[in-house]
Every structure is written in C-alpha cells, then in structure tokens.
PDB file of N, CA and C in Angstrom:
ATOM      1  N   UNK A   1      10.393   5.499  25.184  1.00  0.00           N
ATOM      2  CA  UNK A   1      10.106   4.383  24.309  1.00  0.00           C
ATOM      3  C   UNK A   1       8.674   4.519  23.789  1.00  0.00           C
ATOM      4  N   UNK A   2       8.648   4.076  22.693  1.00  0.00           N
ATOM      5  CA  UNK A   2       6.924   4.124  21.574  1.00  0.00           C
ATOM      6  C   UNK A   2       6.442   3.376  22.286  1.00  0.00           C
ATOM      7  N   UNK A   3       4.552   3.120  22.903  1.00  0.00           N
ATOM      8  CA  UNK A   3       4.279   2.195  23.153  1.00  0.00           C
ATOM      9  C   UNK A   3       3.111   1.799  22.140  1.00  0.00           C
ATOM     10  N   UNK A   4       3.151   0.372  21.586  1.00  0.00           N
ATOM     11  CA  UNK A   4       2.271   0.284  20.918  1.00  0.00           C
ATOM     12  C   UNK A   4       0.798   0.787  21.155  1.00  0.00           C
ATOM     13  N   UNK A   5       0.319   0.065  22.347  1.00  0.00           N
ATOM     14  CA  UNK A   5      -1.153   0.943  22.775  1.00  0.00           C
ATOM     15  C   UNK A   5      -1.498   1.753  22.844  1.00  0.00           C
ATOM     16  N   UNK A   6      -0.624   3.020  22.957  1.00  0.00           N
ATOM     17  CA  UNK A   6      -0.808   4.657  22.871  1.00  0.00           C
ATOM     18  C   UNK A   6      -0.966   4.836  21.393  1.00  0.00           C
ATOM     19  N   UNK A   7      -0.577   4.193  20.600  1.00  0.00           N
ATOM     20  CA  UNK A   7      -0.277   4.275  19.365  1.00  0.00           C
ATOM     21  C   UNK A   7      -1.645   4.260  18.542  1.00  0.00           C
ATOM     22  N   UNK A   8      -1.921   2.704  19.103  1.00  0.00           N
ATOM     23  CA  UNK A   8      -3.520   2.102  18.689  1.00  0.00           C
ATOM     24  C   UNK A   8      -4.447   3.288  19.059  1.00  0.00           C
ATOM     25  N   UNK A   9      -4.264   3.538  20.182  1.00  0.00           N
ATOM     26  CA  UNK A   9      -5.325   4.605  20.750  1.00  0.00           C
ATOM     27  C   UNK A   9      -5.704   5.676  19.823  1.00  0.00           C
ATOM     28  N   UNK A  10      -4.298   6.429  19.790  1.00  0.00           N
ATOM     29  CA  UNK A  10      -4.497   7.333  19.246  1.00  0.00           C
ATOM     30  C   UNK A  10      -5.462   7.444  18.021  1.00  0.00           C
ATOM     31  N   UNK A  11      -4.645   6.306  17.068  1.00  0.00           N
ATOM     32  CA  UNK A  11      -5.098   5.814  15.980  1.00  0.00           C
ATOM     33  C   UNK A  11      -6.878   5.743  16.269  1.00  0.00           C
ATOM     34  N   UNK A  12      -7.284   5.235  16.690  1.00  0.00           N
ATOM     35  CA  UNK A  12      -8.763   4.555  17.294  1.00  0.00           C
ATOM     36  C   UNK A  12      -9.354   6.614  17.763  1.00  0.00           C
ATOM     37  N   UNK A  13      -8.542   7.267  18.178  1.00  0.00           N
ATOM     38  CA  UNK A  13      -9.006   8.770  18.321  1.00  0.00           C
ATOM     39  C   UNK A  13      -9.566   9.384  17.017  1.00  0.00           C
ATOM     40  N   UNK A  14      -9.381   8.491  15.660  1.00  0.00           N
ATOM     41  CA  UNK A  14      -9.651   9.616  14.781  1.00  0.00           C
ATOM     42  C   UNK A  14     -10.812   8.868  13.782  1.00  0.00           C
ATOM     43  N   UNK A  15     -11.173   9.848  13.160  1.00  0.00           N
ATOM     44  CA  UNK A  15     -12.509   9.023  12.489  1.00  0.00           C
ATOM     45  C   UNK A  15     -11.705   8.286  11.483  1.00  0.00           C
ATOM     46  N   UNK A  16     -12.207   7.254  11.098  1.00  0.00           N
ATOM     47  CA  UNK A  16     -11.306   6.500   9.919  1.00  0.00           C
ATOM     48  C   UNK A  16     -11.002   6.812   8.505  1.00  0.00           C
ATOM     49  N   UNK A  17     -11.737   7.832   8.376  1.00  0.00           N
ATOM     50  CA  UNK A  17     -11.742   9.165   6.781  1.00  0.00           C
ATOM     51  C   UNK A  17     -10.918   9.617   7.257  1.00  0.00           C
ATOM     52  N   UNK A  18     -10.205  10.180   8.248  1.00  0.00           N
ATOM     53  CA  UNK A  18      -9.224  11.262   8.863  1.00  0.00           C
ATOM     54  C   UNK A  18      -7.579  10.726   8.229  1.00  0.00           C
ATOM     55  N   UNK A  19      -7.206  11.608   7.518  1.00  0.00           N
ATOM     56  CA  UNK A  19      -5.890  11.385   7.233  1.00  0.00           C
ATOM     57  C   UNK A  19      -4.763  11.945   8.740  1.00  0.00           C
ATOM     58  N   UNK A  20      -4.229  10.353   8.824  1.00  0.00           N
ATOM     59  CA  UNK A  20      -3.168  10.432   9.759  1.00  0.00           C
ATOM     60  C   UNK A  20      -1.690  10.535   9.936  1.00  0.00           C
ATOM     61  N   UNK A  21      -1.350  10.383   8.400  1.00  0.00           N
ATOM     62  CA  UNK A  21      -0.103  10.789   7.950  1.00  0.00           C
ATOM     63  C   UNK A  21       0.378  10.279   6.027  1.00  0.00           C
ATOM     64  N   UNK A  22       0.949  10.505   6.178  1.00  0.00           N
ATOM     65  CA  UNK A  22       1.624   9.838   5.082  1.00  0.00           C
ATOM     66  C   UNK A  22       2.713   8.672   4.538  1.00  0.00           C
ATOM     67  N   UNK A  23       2.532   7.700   3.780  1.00  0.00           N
ATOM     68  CA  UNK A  23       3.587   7.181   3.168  1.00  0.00           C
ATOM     69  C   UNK A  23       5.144   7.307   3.013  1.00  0.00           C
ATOM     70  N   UNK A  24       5.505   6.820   3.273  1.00  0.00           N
ATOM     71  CA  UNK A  24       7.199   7.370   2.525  1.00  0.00           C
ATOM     72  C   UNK A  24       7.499   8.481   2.724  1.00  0.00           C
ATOM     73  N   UNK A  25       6.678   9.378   3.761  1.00  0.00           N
ATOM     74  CA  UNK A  25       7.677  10.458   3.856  1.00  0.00           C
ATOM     75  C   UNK A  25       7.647  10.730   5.404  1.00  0.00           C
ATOM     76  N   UNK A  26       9.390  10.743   5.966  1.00  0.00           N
ATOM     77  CA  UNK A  26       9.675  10.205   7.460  1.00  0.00           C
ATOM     78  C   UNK A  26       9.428  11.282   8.624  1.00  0.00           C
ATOM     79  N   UNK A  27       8.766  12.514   8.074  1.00  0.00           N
ATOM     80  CA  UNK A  27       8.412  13.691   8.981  1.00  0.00           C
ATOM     81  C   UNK A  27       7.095  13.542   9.174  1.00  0.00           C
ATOM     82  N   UNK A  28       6.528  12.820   7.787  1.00  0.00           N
ATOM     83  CA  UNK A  28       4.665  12.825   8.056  1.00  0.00           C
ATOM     84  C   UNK A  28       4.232  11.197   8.303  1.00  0.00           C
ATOM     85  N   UNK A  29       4.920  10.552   8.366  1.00  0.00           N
ATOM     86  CA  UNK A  29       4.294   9.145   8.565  1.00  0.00           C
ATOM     87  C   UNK A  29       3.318   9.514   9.681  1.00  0.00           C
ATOM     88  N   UNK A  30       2.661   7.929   9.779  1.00  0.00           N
ATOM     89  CA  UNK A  30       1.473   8.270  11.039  1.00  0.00           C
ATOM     90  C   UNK A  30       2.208   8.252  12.688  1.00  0.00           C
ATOM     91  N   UNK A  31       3.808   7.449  12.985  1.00  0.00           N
ATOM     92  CA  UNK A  31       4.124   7.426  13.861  1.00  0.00           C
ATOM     93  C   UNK A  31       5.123   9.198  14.248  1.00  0.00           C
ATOM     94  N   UNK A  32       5.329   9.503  13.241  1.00  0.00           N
ATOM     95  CA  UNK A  32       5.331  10.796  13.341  1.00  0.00           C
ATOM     96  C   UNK A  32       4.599  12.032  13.507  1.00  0.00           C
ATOM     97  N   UNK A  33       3.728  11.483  12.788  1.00  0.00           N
ATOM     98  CA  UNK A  33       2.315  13.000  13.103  1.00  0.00           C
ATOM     99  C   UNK A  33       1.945  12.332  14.433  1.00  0.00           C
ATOM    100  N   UNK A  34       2.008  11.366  15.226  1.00  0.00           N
ATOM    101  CA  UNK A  34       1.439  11.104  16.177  1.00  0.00           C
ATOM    102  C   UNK A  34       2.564  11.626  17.572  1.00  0.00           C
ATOM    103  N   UNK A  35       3.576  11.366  17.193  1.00  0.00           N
ATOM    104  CA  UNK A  35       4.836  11.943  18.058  1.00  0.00           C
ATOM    105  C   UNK A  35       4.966  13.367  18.089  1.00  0.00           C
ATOM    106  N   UNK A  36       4.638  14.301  16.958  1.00  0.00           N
ATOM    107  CA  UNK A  36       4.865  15.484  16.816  1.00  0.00           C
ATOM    108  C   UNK A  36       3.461  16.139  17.616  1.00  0.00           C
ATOM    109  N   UNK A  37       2.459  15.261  17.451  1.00  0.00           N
ATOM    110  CA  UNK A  37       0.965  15.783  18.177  1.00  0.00           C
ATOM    111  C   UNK A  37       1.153  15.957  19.836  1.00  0.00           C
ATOM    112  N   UNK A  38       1.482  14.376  19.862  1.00  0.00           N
ATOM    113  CA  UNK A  38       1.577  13.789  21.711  1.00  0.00           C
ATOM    114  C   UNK A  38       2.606  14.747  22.385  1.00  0.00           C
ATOM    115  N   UNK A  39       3.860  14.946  21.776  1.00  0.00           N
ATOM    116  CA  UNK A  39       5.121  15.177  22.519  1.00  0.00           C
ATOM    117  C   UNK A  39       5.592  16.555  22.199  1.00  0.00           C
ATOM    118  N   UNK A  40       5.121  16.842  20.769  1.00  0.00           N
ATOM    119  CA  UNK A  40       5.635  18.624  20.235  1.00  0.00           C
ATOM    120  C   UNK A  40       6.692  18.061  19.495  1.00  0.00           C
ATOM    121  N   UNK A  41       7.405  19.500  19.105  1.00  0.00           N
ATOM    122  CA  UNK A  41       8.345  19.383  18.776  1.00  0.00           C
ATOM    123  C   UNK A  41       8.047  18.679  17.057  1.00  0.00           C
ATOM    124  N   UNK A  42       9.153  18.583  16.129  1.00  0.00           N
ATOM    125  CA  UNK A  42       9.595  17.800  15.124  1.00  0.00           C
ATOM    126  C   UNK A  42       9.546  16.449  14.956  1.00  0.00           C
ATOM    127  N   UNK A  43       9.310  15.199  14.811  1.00  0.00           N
ATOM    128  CA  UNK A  43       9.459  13.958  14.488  1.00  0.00           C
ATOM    129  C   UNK A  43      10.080  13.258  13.034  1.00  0.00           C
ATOM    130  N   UNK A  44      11.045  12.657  13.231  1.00  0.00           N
ATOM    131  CA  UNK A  44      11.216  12.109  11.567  1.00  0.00           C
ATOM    132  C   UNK A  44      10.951  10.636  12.168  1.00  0.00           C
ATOM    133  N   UNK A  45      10.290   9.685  11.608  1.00  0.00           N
ATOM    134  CA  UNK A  45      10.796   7.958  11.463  1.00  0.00           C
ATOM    135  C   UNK A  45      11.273   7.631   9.992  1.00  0.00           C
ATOM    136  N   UNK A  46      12.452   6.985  10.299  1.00  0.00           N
ATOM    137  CA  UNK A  46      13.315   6.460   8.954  1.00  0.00           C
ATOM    138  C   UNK A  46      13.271   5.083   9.407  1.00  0.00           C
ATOM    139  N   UNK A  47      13.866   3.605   8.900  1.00  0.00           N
ATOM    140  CA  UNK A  47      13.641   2.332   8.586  1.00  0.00           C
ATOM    141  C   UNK A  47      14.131   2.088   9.897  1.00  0.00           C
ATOM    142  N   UNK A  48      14.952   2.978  10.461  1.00  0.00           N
ATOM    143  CA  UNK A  48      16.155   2.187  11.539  1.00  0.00           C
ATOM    144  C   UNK A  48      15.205   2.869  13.388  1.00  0.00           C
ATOM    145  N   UNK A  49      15.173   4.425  12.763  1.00  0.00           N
ATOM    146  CA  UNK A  49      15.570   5.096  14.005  1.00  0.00           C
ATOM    147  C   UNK A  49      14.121   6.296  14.402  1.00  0.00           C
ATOM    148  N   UNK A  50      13.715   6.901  15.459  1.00  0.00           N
ATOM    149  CA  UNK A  50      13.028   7.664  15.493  1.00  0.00           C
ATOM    150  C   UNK A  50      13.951   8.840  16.246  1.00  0.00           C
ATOM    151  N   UNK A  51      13.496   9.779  15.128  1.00  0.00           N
ATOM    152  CA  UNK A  51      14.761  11.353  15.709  1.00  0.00           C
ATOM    153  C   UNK A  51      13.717  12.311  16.207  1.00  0.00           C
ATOM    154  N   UNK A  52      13.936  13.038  16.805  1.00  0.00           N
ATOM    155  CA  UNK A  52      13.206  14.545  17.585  1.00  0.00           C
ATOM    156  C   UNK A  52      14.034  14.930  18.475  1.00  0.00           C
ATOM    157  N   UNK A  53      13.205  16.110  19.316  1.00  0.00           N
ATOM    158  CA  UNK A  53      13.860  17.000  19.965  1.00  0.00           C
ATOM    159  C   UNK A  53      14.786  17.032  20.955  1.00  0.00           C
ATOM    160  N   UNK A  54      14.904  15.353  21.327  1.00  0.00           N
ATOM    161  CA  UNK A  54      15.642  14.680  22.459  1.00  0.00           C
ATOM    162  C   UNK A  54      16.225  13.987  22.263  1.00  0.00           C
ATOM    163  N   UNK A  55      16.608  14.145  20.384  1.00  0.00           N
ATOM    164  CA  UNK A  55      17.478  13.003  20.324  1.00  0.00           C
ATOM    165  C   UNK A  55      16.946  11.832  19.357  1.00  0.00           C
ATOM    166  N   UNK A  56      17.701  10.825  19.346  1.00  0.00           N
ATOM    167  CA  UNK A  56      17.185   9.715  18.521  1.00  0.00           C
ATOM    168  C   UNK A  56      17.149   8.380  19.226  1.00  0.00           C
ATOM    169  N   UNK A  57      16.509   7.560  19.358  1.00  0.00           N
ATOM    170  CA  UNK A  57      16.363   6.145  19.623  1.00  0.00           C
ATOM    171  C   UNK A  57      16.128   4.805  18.453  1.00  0.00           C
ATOM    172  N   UNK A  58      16.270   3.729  18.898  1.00  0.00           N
ATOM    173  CA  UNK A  58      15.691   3.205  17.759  1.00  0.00           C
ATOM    174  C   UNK A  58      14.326   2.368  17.629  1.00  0.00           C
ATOM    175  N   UNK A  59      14.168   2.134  16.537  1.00  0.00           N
ATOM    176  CA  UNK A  59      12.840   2.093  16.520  1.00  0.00           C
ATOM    177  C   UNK A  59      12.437   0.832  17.166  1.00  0.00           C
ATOM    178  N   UNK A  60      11.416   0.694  17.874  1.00  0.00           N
ATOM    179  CA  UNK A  60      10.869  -0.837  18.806  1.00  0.00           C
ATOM    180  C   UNK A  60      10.286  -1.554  17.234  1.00  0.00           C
ATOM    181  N   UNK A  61      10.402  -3.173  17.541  1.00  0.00           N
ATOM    182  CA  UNK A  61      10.017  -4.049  16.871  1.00  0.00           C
ATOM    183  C   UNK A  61       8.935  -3.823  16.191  1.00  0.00           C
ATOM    184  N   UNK A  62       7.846  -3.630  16.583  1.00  0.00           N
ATOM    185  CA  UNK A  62       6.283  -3.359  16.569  1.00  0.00           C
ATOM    186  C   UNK A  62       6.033  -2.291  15.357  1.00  0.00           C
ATOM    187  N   UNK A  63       6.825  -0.584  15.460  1.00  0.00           N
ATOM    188  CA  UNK A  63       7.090   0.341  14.627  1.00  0.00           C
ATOM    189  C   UNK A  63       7.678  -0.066  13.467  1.00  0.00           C
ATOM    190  N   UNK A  64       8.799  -0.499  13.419  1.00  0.00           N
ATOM    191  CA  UNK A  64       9.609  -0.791  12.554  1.00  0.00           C
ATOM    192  C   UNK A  64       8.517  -2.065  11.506  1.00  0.00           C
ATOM    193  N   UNK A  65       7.579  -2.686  11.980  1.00  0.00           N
ATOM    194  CA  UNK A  65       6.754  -3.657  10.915  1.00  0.00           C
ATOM    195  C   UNK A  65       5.978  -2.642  10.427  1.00  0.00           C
ATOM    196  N   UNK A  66       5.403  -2.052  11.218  1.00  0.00           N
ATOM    197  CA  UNK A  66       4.329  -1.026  10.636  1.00  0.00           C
ATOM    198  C   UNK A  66       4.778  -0.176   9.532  1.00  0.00           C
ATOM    199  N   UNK A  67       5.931   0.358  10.071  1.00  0.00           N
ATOM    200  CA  UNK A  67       6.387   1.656   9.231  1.00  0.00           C
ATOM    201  C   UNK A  67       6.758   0.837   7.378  1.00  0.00           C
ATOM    202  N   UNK A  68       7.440  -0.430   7.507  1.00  0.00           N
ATOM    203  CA  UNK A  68       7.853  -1.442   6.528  1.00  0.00           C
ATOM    204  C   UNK A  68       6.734  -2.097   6.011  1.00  0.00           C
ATOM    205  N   UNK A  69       5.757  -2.677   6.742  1.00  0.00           N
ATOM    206  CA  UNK A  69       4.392  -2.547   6.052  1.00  0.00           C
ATOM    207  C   UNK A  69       3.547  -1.758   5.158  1.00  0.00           C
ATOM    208  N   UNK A  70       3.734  -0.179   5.709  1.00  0.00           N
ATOM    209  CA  UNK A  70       3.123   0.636   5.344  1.00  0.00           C
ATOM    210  C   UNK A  70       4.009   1.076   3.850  1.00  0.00           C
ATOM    211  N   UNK A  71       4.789   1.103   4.272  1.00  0.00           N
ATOM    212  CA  UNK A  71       5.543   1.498   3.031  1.00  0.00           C
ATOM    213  C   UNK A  71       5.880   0.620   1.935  1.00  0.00           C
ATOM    214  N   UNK A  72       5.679  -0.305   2.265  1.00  0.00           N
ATOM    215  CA  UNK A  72       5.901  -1.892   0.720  1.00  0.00           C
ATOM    216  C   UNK A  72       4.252  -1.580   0.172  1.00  0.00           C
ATOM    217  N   UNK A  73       3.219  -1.818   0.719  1.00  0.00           N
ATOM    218  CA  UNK A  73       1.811  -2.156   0.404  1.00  0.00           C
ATOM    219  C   UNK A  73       0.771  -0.882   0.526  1.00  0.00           C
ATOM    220  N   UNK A  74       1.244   0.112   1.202  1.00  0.00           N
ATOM    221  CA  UNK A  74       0.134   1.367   0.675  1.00  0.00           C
ATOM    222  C   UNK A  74       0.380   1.676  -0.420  1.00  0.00           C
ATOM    223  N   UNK A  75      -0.978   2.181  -1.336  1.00  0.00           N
ATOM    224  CA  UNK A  75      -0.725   2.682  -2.676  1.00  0.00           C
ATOM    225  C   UNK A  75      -0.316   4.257  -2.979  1.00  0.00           C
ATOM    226  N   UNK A  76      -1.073   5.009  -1.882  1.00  0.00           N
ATOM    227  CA  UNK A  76      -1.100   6.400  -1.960  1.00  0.00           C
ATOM    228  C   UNK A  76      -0.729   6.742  -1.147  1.00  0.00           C
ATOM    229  N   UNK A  77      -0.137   8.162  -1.025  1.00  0.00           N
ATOM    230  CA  UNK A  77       0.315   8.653  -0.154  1.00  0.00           C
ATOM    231  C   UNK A  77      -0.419   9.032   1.009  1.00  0.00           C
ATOM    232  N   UNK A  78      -1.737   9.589   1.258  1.00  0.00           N
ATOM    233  CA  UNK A  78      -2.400  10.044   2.385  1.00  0.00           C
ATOM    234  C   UNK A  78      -2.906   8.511   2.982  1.00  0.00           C
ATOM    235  N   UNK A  79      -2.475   8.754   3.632  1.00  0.00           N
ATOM    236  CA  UNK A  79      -3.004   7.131   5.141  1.00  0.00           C
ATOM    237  C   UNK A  79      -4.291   7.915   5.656  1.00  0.00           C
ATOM    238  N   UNK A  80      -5.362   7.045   5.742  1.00  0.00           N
ATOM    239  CA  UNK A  80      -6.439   7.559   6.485  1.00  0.00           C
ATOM    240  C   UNK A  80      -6.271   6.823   8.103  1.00  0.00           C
ATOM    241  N   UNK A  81      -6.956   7.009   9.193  1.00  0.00           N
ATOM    242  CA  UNK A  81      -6.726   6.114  10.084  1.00  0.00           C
ATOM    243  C   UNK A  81      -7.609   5.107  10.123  1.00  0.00           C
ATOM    244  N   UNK A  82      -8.352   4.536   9.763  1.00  0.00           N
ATOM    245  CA  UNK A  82      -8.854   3.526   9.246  1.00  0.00           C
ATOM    246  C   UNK A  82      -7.860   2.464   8.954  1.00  0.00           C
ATOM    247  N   UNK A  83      -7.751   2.684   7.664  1.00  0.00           N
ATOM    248  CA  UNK A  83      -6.467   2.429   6.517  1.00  0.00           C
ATOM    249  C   UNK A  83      -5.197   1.912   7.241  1.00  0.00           C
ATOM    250  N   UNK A  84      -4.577   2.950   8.486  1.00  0.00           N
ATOM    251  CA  UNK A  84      -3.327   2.406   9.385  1.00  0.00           C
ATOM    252  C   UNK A  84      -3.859   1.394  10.409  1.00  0.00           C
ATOM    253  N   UNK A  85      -5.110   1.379  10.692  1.00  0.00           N
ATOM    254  CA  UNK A  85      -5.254   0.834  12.136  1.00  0.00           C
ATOM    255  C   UNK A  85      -5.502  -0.505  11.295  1.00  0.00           C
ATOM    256  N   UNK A  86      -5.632  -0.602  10.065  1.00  0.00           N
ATOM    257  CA  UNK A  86      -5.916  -2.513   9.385  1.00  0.00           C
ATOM    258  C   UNK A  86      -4.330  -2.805   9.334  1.00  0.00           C
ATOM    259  N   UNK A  87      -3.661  -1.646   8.702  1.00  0.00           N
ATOM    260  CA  UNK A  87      -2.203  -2.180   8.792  1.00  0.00           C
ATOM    261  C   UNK A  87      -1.282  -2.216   9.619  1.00  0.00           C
ATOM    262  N   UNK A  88      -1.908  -1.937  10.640  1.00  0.00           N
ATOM    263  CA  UNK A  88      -0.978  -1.804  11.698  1.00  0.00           C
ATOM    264  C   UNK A  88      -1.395  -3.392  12.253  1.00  0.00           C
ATOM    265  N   UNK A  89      -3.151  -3.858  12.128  1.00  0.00           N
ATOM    266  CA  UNK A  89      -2.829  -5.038  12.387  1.00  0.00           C
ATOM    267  C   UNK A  89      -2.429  -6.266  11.991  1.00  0.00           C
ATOM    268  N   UNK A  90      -2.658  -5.751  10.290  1.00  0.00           N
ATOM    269  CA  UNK A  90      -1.702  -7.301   9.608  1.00  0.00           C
ATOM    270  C   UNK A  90      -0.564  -7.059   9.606  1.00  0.00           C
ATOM    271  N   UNK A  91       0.389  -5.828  10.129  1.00  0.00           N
ATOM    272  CA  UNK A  91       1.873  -5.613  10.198  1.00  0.00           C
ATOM    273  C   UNK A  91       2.184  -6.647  12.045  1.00  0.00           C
ATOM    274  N   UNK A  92       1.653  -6.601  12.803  1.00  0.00           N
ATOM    275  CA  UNK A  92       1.061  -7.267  14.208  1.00  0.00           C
ATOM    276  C   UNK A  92       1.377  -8.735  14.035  1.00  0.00           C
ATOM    277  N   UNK A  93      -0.030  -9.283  12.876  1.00  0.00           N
ATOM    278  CA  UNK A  93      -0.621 -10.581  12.760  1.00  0.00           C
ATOM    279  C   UNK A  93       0.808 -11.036  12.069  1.00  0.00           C
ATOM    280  N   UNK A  94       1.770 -10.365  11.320  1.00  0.00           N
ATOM    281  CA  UNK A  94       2.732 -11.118  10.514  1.00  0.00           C
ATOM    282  C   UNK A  94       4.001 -10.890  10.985  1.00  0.00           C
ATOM    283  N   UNK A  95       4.179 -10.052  12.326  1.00  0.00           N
ATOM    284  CA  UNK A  95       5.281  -9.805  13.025  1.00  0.00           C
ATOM    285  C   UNK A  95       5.408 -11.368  13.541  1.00  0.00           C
ATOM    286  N   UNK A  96       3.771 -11.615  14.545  1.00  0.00           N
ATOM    287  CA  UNK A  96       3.760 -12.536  15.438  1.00  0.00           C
ATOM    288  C   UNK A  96       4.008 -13.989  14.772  1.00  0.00           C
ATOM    289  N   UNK A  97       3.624 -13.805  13.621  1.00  0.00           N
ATOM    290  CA  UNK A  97       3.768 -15.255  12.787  1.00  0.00           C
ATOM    291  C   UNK A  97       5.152 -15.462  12.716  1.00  0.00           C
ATOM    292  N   UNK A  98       5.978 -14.722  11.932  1.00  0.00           N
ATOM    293  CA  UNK A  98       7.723 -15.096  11.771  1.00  0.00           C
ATOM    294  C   UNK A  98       7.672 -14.733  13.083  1.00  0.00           C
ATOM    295  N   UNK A  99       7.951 -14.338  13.908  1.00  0.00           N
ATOM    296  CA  UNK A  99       8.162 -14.745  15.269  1.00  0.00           C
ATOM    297  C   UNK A  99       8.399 -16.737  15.763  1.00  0.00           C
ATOM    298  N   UNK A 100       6.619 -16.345  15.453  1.00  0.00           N
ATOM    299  CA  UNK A 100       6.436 -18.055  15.999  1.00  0.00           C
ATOM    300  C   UNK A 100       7.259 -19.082  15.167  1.00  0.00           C
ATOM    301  N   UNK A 101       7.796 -18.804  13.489  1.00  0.00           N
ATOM    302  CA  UNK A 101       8.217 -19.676  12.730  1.00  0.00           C
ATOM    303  C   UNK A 101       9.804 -19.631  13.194  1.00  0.00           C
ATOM    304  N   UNK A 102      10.571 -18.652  13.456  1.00  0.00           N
ATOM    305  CA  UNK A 102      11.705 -18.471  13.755  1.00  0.00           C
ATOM    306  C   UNK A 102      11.468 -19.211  15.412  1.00  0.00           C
ATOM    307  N   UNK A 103      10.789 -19.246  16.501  1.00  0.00           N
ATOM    308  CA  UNK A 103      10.668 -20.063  17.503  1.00  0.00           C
ATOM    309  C   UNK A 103      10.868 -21.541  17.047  1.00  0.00           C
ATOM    310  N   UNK A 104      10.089 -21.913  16.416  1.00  0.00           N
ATOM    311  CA  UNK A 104      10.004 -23.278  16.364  1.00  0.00           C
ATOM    312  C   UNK A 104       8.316 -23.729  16.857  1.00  0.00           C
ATOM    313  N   UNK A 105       8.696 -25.131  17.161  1.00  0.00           N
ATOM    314  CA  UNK A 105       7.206 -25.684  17.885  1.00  0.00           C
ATOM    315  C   UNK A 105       7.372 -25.837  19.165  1.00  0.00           C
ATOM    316  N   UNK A 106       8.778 -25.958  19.470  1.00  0.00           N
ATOM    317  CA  UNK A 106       9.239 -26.088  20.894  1.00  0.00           C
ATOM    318  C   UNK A 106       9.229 -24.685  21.727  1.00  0.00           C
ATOM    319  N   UNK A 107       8.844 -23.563  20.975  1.00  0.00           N
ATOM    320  CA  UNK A 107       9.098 -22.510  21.631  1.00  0.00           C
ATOM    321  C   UNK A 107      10.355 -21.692  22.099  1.00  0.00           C
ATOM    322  N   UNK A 108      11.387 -22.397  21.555  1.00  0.00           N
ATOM    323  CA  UNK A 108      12.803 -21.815  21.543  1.00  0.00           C
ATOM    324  C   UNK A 108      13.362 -20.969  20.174  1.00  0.00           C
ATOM    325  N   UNK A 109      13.620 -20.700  20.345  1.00  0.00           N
ATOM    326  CA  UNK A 109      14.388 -19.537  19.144  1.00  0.00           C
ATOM    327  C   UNK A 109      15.561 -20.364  18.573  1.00  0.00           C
ATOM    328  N   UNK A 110      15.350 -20.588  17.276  1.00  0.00           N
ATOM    329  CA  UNK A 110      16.278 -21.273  16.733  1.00  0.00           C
ATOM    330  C   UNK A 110      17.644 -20.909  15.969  1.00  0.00           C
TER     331      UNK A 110
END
C-alpha cells in the first residue's frame, strides 16, 4: 500500500526546482517516478489503479486526489517538487473538506 508520508518525504527529498514527474502522463507522474525510484521496476498510475511489477492495486484515497488534482489544475507538463508538494497539499486540504461536508456536523456520514 502507498503511504502518504513516504510520499511527502520523498517529495520534501528534492530541491523544489527539481522536476519530479510529469502531468498526464501515467508512467511519469510524480507517484510514479517515485515508485519506480523507491521499489524499481516500471510504474504506471492511471485515475483508478497503480500497476508494476507485482501487479496492480488500487489507488488509496489520498493518491487518487493528488493524481486528479494534478491533472485538472497543472498547466505544464514538468511538475517541479515544490510545485507537487503545494498540490499535494491543497489536493489534502480539499480531500478533508468534502470529507467533513459529506460527514455532516454530527460527524456521521450521511
């Protein structure tokens, strides 16, 4: 399973000029160049699923905003890590919000 904090980390490993992947394309995104770095092997992320050498899983909540974030609102194709680590946190800040709106005030899931 992806964990977000390894993720951040990594991200936080590179100078923020440092291009960490790309846009719209599911072999170079940043959760891919980061999977293909950490683990070896090939990585694709597509909307649903993360595929490599062991197979495919699907993508955790957290990925799946980022990757949909990144791809509605980046303009260009090269992601710097800078650039991902802001969108990774307003992809975060707006996961947690519809979260809380789909909860309610009572804290139940409606």
């Amino acid at each position: 399973m992806l964990d977000l904090q390894e993720f951040r980390a990594w991200l936080c490993s590179h100078e923020p000029h440092e291009v960490v992947g790309w846009a719209r394309i599911e072999y170079a995104c940043p959760i891919a160049t980061w999977l293909t770095e950490s683990r070896g092997g090939w990585w694709r992320v597509d909307g649903t699923h993360i595929r490599g050498p062991g197979g495919e899983e699907p993508l955790p909540g957290w990925a799946w905003a980022f990757i949909s974030h990144l791809d509605m609102y980046h303009s260009g194709p090269a992601l710097r890590a800078g650039e991902a680590l802001q969108m990774l946190e307003v992809a975060m800040t707006r996961t947690t919000y519809e979260r809380k709106e789909e909860e309610g005030n009572d804290g139940k899931r409606n």
